[in-house]
N, C-alpha and C. Protein backbone atom coordinates (compact mmCIF):
# COMPACT_ATOMS: atom_id res chain seq x y z
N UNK A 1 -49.07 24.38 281.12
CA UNK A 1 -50.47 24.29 281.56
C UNK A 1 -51.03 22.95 281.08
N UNK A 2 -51.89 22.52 281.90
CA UNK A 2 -52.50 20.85 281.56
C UNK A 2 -53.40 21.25 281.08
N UNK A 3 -53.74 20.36 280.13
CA UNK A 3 -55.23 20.02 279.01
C UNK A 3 -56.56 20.41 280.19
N UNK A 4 -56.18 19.92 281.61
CA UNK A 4 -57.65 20.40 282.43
C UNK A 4 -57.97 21.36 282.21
N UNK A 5 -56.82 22.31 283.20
CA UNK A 5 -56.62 23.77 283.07
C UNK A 5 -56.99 24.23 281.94
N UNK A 6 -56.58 24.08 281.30
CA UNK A 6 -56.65 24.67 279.43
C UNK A 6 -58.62 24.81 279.30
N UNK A 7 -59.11 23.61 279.32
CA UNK A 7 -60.66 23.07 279.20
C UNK A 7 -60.92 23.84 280.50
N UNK A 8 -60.18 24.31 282.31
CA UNK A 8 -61.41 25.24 282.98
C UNK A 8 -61.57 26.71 282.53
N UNK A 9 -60.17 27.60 282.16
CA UNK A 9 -59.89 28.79 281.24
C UNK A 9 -60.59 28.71 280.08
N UNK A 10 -60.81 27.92 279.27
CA UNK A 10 -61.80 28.16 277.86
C UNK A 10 -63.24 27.97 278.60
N UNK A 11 -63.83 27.17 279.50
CA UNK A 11 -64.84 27.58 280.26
C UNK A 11 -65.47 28.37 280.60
N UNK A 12 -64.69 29.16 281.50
CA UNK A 12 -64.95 30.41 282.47
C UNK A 12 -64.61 31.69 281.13
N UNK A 13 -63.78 31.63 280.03
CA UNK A 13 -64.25 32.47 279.01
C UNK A 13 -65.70 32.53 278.27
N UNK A 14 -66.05 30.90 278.08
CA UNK A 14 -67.34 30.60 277.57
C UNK A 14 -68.24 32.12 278.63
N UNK A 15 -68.16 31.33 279.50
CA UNK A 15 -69.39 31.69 280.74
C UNK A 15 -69.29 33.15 280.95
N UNK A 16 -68.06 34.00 280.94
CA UNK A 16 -67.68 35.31 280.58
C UNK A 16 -68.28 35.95 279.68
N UNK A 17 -68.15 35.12 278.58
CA UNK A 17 -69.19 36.22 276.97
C UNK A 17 -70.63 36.02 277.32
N UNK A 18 -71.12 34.81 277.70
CA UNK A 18 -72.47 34.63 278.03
C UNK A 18 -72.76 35.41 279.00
N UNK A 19 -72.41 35.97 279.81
CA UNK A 19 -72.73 36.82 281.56
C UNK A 19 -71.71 37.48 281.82
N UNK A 20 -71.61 38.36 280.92
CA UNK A 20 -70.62 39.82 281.22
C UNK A 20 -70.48 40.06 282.27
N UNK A 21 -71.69 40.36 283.19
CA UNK A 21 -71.95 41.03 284.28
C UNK A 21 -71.67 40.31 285.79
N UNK A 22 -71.49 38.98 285.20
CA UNK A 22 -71.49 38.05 286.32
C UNK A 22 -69.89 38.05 286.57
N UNK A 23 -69.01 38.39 285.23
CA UNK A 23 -67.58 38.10 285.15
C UNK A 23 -67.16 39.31 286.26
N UNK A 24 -68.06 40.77 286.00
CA UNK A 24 -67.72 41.76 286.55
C UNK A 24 -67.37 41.58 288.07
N UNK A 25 -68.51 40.94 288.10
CA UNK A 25 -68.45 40.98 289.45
C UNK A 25 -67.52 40.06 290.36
N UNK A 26 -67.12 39.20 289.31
CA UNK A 26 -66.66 37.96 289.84
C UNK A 26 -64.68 38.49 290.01
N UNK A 27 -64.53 39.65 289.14
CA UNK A 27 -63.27 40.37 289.27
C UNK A 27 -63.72 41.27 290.83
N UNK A 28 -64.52 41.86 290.51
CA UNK A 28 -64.75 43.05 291.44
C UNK A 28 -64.80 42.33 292.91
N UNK A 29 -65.28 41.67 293.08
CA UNK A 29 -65.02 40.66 294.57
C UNK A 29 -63.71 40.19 294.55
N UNK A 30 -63.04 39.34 293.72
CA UNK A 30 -61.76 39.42 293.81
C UNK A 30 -60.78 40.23 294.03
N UNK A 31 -61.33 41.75 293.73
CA UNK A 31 -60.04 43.02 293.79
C UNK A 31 -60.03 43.40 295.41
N UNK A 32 -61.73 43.11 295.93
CA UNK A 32 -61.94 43.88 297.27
C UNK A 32 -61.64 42.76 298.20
N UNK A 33 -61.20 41.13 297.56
CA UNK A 33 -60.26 39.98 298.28
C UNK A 33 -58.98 40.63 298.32
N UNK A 34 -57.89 40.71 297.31
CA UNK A 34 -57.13 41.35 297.68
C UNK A 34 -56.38 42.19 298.40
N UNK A 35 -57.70 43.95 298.41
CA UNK A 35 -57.71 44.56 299.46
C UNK A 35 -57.55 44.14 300.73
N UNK A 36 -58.46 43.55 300.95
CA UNK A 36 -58.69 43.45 302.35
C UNK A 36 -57.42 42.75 302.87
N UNK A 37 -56.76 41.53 301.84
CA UNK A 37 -55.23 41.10 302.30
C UNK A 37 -53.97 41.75 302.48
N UNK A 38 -54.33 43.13 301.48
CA UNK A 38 -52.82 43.92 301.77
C UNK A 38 -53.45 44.79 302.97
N UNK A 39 -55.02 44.97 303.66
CA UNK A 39 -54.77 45.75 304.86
C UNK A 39 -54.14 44.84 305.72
N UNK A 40 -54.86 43.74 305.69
CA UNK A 40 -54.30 42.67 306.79
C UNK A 40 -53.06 42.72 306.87
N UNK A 41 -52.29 42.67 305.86
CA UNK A 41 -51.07 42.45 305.63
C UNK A 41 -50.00 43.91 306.65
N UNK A 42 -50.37 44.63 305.63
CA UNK A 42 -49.91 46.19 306.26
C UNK A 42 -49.75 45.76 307.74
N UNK A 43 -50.54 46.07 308.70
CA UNK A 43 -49.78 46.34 310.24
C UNK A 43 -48.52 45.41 310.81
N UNK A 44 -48.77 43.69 309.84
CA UNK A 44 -48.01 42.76 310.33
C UNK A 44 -46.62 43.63 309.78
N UNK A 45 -46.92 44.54 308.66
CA UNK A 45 -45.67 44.81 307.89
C UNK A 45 -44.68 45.95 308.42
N UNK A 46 -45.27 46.67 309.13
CA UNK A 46 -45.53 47.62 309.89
C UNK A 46 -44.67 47.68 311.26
N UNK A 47 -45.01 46.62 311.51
CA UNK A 47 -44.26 45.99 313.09
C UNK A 47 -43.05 45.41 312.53
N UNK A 48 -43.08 44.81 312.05
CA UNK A 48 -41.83 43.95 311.14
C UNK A 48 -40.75 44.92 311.18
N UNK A 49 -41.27 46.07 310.23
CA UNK A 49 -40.56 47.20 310.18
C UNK A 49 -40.05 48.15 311.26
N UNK A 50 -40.96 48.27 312.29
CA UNK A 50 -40.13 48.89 313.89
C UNK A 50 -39.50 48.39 314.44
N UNK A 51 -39.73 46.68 314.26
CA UNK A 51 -38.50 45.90 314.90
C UNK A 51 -37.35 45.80 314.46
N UNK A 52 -37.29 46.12 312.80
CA UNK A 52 -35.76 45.82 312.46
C UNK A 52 -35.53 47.47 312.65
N UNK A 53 -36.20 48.39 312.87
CA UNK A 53 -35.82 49.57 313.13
C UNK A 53 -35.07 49.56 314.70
N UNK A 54 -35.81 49.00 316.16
CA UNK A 54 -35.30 48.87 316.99
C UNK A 54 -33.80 48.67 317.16
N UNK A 55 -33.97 47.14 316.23
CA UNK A 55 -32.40 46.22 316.46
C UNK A 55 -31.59 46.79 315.73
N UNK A 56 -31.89 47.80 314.57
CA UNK A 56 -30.94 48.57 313.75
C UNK A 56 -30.41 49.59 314.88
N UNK A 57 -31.32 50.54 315.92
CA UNK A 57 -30.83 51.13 317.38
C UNK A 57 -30.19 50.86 317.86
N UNK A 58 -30.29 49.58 318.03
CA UNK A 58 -29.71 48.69 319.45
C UNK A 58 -28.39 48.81 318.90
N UNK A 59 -28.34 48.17 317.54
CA UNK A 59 -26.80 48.01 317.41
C UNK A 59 -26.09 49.13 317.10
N UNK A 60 -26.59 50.30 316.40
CA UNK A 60 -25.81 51.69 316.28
C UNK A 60 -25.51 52.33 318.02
N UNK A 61 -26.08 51.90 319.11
CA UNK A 61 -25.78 52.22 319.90
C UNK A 61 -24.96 51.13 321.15
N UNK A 62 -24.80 50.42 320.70
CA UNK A 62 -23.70 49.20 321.22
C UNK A 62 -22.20 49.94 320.13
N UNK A 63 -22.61 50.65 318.98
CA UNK A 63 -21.24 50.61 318.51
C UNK A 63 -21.05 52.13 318.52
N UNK A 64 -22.11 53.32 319.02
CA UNK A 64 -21.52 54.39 319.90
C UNK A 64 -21.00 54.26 321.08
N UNK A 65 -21.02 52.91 321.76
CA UNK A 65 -20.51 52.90 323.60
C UNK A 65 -19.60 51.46 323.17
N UNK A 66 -18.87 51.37 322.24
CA UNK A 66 -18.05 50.46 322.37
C UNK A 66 -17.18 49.78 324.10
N UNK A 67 -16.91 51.33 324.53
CA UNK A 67 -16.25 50.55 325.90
C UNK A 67 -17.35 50.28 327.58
N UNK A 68 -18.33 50.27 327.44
CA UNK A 68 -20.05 50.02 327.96
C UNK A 68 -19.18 48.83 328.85
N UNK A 69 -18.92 47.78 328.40
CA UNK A 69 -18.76 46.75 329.10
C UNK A 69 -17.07 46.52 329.73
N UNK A 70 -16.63 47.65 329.13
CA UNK A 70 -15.20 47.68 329.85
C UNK A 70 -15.48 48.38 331.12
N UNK A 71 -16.02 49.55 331.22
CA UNK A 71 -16.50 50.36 331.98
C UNK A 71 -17.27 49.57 333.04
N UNK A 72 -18.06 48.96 333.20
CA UNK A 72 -18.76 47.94 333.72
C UNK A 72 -17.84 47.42 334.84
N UNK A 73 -17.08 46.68 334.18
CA UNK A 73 -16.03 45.94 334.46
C UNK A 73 -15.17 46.94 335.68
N UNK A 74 -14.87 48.08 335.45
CA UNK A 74 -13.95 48.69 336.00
C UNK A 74 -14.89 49.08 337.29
N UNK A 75 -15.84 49.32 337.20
CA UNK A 75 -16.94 49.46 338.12
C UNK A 75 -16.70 48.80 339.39
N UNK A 76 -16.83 47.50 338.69
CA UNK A 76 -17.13 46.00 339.13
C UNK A 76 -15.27 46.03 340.65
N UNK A 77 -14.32 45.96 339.55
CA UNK A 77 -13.41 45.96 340.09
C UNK A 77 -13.13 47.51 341.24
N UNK A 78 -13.81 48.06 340.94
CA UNK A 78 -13.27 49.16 342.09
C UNK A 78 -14.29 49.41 343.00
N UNK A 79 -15.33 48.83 342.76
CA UNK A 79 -16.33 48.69 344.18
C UNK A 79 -15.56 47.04 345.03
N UNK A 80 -14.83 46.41 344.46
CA UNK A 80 -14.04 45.11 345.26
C UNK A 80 -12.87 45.66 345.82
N UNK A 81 -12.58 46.86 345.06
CA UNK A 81 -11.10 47.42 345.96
C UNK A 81 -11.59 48.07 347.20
N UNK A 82 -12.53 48.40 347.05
CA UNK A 82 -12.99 49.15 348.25
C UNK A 82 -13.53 48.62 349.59
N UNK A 83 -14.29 47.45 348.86
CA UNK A 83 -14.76 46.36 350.20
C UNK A 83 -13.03 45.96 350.62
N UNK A 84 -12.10 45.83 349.84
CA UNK A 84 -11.26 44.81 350.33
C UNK A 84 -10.69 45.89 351.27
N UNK A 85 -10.44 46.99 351.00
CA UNK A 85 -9.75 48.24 351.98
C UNK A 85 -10.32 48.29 353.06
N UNK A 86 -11.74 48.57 353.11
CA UNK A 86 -12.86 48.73 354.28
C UNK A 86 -12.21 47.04 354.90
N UNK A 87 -12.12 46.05 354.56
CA UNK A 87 -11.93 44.85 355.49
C UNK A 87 -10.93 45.09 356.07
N UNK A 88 -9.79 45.12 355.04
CA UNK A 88 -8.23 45.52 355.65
C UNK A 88 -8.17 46.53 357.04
N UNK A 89 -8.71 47.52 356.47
CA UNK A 89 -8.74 48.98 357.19
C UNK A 89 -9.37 47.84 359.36
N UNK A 90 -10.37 47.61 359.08
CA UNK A 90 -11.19 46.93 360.24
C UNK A 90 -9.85 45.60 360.75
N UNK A 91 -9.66 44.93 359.85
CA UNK A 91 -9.00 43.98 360.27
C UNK A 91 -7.19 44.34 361.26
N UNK A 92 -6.62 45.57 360.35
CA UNK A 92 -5.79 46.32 360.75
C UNK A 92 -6.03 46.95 362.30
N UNK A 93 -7.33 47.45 362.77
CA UNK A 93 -7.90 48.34 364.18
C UNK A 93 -7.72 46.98 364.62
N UNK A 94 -8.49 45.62 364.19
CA UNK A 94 -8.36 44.63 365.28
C UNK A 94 -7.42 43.94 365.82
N UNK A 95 -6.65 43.76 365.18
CA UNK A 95 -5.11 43.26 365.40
C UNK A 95 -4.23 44.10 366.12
N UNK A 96 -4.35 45.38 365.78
CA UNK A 96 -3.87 46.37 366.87
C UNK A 96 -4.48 46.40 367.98
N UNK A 97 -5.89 46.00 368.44
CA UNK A 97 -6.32 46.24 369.42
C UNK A 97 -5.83 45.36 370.18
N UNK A 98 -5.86 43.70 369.75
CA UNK A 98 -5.71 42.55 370.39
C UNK A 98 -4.68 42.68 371.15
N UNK A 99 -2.76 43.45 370.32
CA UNK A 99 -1.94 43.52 370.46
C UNK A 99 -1.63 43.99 371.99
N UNK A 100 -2.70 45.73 371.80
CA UNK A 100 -2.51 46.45 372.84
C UNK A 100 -2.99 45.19 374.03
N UNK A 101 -4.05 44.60 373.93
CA UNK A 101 -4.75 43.89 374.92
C UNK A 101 -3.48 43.04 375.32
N UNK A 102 -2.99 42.43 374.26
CA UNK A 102 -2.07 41.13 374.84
C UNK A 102 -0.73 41.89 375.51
N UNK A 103 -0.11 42.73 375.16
CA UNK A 103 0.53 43.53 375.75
C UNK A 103 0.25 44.07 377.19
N UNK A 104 -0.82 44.77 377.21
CA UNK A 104 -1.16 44.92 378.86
C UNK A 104 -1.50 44.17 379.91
N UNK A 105 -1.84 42.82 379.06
CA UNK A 105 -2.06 41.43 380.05
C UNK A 105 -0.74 41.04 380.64
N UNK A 106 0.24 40.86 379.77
CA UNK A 106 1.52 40.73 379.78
C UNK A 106 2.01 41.28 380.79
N UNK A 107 2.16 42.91 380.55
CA UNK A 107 2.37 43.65 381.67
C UNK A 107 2.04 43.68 383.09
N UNK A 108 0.52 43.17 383.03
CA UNK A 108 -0.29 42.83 384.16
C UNK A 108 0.26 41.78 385.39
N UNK A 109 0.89 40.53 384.20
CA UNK A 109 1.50 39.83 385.17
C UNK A 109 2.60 39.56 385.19
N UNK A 110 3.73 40.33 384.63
CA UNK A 110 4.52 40.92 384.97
C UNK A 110 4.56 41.46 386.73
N UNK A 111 3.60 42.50 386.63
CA UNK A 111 4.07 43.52 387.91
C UNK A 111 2.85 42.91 389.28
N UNK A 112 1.75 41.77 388.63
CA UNK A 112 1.61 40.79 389.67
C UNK A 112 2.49 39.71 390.50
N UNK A 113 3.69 39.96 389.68
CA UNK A 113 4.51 38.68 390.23
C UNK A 113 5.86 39.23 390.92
N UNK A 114 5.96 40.83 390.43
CA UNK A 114 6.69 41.65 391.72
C UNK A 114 6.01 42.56 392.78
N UNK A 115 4.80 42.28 392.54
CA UNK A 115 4.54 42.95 393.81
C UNK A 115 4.70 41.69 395.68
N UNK A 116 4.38 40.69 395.44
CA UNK A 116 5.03 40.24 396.77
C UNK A 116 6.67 40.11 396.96
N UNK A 117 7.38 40.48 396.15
CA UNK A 117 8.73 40.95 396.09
C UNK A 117 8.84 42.17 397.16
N UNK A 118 8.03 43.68 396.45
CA UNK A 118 7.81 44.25 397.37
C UNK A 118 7.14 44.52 398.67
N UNK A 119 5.84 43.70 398.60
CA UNK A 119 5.90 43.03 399.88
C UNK A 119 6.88 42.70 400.81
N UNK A 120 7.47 42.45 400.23
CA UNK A 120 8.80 41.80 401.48
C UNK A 120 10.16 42.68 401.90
N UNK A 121 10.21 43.35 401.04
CA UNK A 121 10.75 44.66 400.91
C UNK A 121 10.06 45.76 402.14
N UNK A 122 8.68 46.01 402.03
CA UNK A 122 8.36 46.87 403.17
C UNK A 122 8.48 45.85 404.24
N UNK A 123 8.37 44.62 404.40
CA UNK A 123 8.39 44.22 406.03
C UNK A 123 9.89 43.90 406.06
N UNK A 124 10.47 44.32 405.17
CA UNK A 124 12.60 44.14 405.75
C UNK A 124 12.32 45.40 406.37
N UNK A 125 11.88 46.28 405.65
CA UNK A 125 12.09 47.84 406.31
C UNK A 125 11.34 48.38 407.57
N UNK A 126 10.02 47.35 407.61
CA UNK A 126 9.11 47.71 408.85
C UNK A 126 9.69 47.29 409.94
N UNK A 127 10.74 46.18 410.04
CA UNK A 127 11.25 45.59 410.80
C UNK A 127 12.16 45.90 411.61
N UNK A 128 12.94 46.30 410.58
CA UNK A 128 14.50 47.06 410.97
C UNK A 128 14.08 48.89 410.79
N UNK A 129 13.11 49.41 411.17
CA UNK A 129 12.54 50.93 411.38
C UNK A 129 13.13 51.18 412.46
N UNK A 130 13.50 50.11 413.40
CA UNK A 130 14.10 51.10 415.02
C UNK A 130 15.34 50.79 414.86
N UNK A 131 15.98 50.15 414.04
CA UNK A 131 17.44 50.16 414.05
C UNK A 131 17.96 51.37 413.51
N UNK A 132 19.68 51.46 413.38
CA UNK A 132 20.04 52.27 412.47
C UNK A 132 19.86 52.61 411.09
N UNK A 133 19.60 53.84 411.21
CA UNK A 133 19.12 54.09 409.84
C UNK A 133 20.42 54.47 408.79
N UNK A 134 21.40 54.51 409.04
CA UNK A 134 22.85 54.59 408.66
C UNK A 134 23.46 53.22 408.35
N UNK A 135 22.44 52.12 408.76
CA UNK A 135 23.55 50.67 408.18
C UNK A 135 23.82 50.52 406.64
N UNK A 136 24.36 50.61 406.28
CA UNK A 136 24.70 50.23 404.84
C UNK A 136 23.51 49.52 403.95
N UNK A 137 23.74 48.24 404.78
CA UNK A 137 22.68 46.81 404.86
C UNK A 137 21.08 47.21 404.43
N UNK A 138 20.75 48.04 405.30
CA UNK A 138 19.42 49.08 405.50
C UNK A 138 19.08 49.59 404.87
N UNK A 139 20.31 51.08 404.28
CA UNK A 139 20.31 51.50 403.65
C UNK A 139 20.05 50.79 402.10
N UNK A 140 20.93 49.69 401.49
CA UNK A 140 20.70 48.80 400.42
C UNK A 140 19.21 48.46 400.16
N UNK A 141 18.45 48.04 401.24
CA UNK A 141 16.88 47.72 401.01
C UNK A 141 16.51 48.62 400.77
N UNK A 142 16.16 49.98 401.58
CA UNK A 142 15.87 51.06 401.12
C UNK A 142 15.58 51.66 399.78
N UNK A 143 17.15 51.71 399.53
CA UNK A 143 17.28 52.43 397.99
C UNK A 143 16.76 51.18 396.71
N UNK A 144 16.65 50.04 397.20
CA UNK A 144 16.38 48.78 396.06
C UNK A 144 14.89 49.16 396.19
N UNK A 145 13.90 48.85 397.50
CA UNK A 145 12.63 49.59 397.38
C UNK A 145 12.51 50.67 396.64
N UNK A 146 12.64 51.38 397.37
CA UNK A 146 12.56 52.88 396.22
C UNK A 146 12.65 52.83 394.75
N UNK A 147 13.46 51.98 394.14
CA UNK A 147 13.47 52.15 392.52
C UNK A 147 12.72 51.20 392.12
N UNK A 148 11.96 50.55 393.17
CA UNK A 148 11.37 49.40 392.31
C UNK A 148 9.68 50.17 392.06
N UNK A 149 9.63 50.79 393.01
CA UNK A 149 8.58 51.82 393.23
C UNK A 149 8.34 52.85 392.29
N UNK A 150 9.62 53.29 391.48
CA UNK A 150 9.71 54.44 390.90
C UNK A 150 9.41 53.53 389.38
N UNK A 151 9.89 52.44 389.08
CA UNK A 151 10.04 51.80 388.10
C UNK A 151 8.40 51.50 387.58
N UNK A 152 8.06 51.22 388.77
CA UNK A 152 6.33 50.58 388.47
C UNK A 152 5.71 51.77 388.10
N UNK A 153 6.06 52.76 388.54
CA UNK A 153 5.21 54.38 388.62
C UNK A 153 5.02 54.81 386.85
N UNK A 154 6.62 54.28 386.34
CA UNK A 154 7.16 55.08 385.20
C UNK A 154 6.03 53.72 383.88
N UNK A 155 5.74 52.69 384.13
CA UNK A 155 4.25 52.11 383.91
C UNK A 155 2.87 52.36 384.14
N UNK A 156 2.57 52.93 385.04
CA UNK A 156 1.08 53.41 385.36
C UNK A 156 0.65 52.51 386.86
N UNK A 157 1.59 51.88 387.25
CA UNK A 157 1.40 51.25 388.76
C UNK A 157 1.69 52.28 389.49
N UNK A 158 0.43 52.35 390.48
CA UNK A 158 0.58 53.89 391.89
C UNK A 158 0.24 52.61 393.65
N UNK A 159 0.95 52.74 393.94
CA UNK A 159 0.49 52.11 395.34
C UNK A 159 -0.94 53.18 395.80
N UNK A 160 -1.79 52.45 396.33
CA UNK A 160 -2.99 53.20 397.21
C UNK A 160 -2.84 53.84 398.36
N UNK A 161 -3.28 54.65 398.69
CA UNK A 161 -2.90 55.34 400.19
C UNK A 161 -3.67 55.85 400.56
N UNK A 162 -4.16 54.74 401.95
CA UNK A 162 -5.49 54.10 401.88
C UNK A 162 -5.40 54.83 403.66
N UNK A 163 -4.65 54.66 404.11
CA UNK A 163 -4.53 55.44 405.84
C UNK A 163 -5.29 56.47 406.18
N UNK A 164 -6.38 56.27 406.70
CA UNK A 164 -7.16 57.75 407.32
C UNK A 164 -8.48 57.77 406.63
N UNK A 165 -8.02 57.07 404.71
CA UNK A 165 -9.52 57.37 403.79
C UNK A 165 -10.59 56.43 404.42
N UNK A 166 -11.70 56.34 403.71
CA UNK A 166 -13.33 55.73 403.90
C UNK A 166 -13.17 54.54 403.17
N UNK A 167 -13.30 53.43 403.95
CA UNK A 167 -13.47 52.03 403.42
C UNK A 167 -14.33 51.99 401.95
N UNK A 168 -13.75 51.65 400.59
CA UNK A 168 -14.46 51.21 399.67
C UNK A 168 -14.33 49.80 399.60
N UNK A 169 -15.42 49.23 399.23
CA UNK A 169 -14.91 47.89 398.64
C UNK A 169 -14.74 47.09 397.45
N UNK A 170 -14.77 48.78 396.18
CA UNK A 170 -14.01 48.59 395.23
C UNK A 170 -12.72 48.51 395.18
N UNK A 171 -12.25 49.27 396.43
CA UNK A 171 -10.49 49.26 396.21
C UNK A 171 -9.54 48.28 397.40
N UNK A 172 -10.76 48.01 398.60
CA UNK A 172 -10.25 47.49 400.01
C UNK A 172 -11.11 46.52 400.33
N UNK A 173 -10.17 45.55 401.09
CA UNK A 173 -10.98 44.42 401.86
C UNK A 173 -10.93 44.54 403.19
N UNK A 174 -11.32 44.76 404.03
CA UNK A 174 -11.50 44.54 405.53
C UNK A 174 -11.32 43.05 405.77
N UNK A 175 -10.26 43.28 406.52
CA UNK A 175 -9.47 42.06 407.66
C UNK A 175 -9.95 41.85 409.25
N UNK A 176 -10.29 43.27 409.55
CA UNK A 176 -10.69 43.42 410.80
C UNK A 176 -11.82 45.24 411.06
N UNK A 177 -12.59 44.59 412.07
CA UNK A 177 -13.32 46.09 412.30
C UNK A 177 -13.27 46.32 413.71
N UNK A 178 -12.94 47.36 414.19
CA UNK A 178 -12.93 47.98 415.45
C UNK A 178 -13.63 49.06 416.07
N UNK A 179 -13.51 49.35 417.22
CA UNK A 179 -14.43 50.60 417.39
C UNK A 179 -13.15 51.71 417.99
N UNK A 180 -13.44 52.41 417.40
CA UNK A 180 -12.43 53.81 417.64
C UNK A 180 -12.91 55.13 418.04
N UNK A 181 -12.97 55.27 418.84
CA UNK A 181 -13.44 57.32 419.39
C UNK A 181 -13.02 58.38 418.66
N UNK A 182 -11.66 57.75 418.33
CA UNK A 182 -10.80 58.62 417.68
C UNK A 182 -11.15 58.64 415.90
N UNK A 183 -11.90 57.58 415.68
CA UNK A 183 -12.05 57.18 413.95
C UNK A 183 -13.54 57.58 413.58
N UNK A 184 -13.49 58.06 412.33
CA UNK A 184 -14.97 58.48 411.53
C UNK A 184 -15.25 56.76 411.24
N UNK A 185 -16.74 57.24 411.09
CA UNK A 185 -17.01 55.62 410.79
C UNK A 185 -16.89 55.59 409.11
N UNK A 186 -16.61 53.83 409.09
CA UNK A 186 -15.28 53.46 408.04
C UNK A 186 -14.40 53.67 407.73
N UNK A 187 -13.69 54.58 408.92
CA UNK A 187 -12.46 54.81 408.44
C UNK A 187 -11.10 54.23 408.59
N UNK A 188 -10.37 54.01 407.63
CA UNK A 188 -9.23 52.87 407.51
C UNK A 188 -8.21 53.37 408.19
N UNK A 189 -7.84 52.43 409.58
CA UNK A 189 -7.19 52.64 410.58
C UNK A 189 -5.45 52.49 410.34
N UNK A 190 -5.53 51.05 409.75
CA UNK A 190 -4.27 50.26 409.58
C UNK A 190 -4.08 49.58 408.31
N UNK A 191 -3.48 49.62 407.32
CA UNK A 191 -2.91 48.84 406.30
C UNK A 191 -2.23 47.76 406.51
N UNK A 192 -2.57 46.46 406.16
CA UNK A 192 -1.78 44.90 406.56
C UNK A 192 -1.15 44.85 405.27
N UNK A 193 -1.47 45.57 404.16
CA UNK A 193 -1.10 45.22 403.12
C UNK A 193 -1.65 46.29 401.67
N UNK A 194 -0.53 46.54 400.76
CA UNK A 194 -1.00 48.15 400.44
C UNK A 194 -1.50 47.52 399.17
N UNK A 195 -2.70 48.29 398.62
CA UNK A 195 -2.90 47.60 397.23
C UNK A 195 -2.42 48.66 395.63
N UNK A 196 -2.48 48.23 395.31
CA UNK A 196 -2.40 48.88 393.47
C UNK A 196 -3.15 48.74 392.85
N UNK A 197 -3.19 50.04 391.54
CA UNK A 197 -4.00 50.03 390.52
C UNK A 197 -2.90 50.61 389.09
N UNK A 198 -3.46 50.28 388.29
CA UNK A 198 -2.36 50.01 387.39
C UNK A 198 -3.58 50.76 386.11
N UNK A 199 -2.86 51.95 386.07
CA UNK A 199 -3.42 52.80 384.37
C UNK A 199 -4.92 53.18 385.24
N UNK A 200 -5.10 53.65 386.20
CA UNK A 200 -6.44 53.85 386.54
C UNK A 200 -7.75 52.70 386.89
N UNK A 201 -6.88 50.73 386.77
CA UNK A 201 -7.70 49.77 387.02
C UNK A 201 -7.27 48.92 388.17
N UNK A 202 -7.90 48.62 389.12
CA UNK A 202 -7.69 47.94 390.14
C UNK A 202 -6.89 46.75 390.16
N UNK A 203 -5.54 46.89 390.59
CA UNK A 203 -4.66 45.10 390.12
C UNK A 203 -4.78 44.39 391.28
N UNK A 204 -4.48 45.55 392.57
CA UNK A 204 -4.70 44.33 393.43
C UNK A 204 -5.68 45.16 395.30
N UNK A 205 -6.42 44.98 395.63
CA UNK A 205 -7.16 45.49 396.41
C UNK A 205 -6.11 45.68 398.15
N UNK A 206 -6.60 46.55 398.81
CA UNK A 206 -5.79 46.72 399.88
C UNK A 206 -6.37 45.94 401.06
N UNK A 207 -5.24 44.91 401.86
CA UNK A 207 -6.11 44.20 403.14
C UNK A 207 -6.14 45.49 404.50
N UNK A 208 -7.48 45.79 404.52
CA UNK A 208 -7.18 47.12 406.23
C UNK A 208 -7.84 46.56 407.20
N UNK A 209 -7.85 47.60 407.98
CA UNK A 209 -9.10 47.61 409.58
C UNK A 209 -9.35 48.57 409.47
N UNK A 210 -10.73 48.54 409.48
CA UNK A 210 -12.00 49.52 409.65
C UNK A 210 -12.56 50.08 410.96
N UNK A 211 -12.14 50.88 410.68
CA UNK A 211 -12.94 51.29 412.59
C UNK A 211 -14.76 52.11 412.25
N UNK A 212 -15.25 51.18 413.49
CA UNK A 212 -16.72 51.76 413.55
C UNK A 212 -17.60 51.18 412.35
């Protein structure tokens, strides 16, 4: 303690014995200073205390769920297995679809590029109809028609047979129109040329004459 100090403490004792009452008071305001600092104090102390109570929670319960973030994880990874399946799964229908598509195109012109084959086939046979039907020769076209017919069938190719029916012109083109006594009107007199449909779709339309 410094000589000041020393000389303000023997002071404020002086002034103490002289005014008892003044000292009293001069404690008694000081005690209700105090007070009032440990209320102040208290709530800050208070909170202090729920927070390390919180984070004391937090962490007793990070170290009851130790595997929290493995779990997570596995989550994570099996909601990606699933998108990737759902893609696969879609990508798999499309590639098959394309296949079927490119396949029946294929096919398509395939049996576009024998049908004027057979074309020519019915006019060998339309031709030679008043000859013998016993020539060998004849006979050979015949039976080669026929399987080529049967062959297209065993695909989904049907020739149209279009003689007698009602002009559509989804399935027929008119070449010529006539008037007939004998014919309903639109009705397909003569075939110049027979058409096909292939699986139930139109490949190639029939050229007729329409009477009426």
């Amino acid at each position: 303690m410094t000589d000041e100090m020393k000389q303000q403490a023997q002071k404020a004792e002086a002034e103490a014995e002289k005014n008892p009452e003044m000292a009293a008071e001069g404690t008694a305001e000081k005690s209700a200073q105090e007070a009032e600092t440990v209320k102040a104090e208290a709530p800050e102390k208070e909170q202090c205390e729920e927070t390390k109570a919180e984070e004391k929670q937090a962490e007793e319960a990070e170290v009851k769920d130790p595997l929290k973030e493995v779990n997570d994880k596995l989550e994570q990874t099996k909601d990606q297995l699933l998108r990737l399946m759902a893609e696969f799964d879609n990508y798999r229908k499309r590639t098959t679809k394309e296949k079927d598509q490119s396949f029946e195109r294929g096919e398509r012109c395939v049996v576009e590029a024998i049908l004027p084959i057979i074309d020519n086939f019915e006019r060998a046979i339309a031709a030679n109809k008043d000859q013998d039907q016993n020539d060998p020769f004849f006979e050979g076209i015949q039976m080669t028609y026929d399987e080529l017919i049967k062959a297209l069938s065993k695909i989904g190719v049907q020739q149209l047979d279009d003689l007698g029916k009602t002009f559509d012109p989804a399935f027929h083109e008119a070449m010529q129109r006539v008037e007939d006594e004998n014919a309903g009107d639109d009705e397909i007199v003569a075939v110049f040329r027979k058409g096909y449909v292939m699986n139930g779709t139109l490949l190639r339309a029939s050229l007729v004459k329409v009477a009426n």
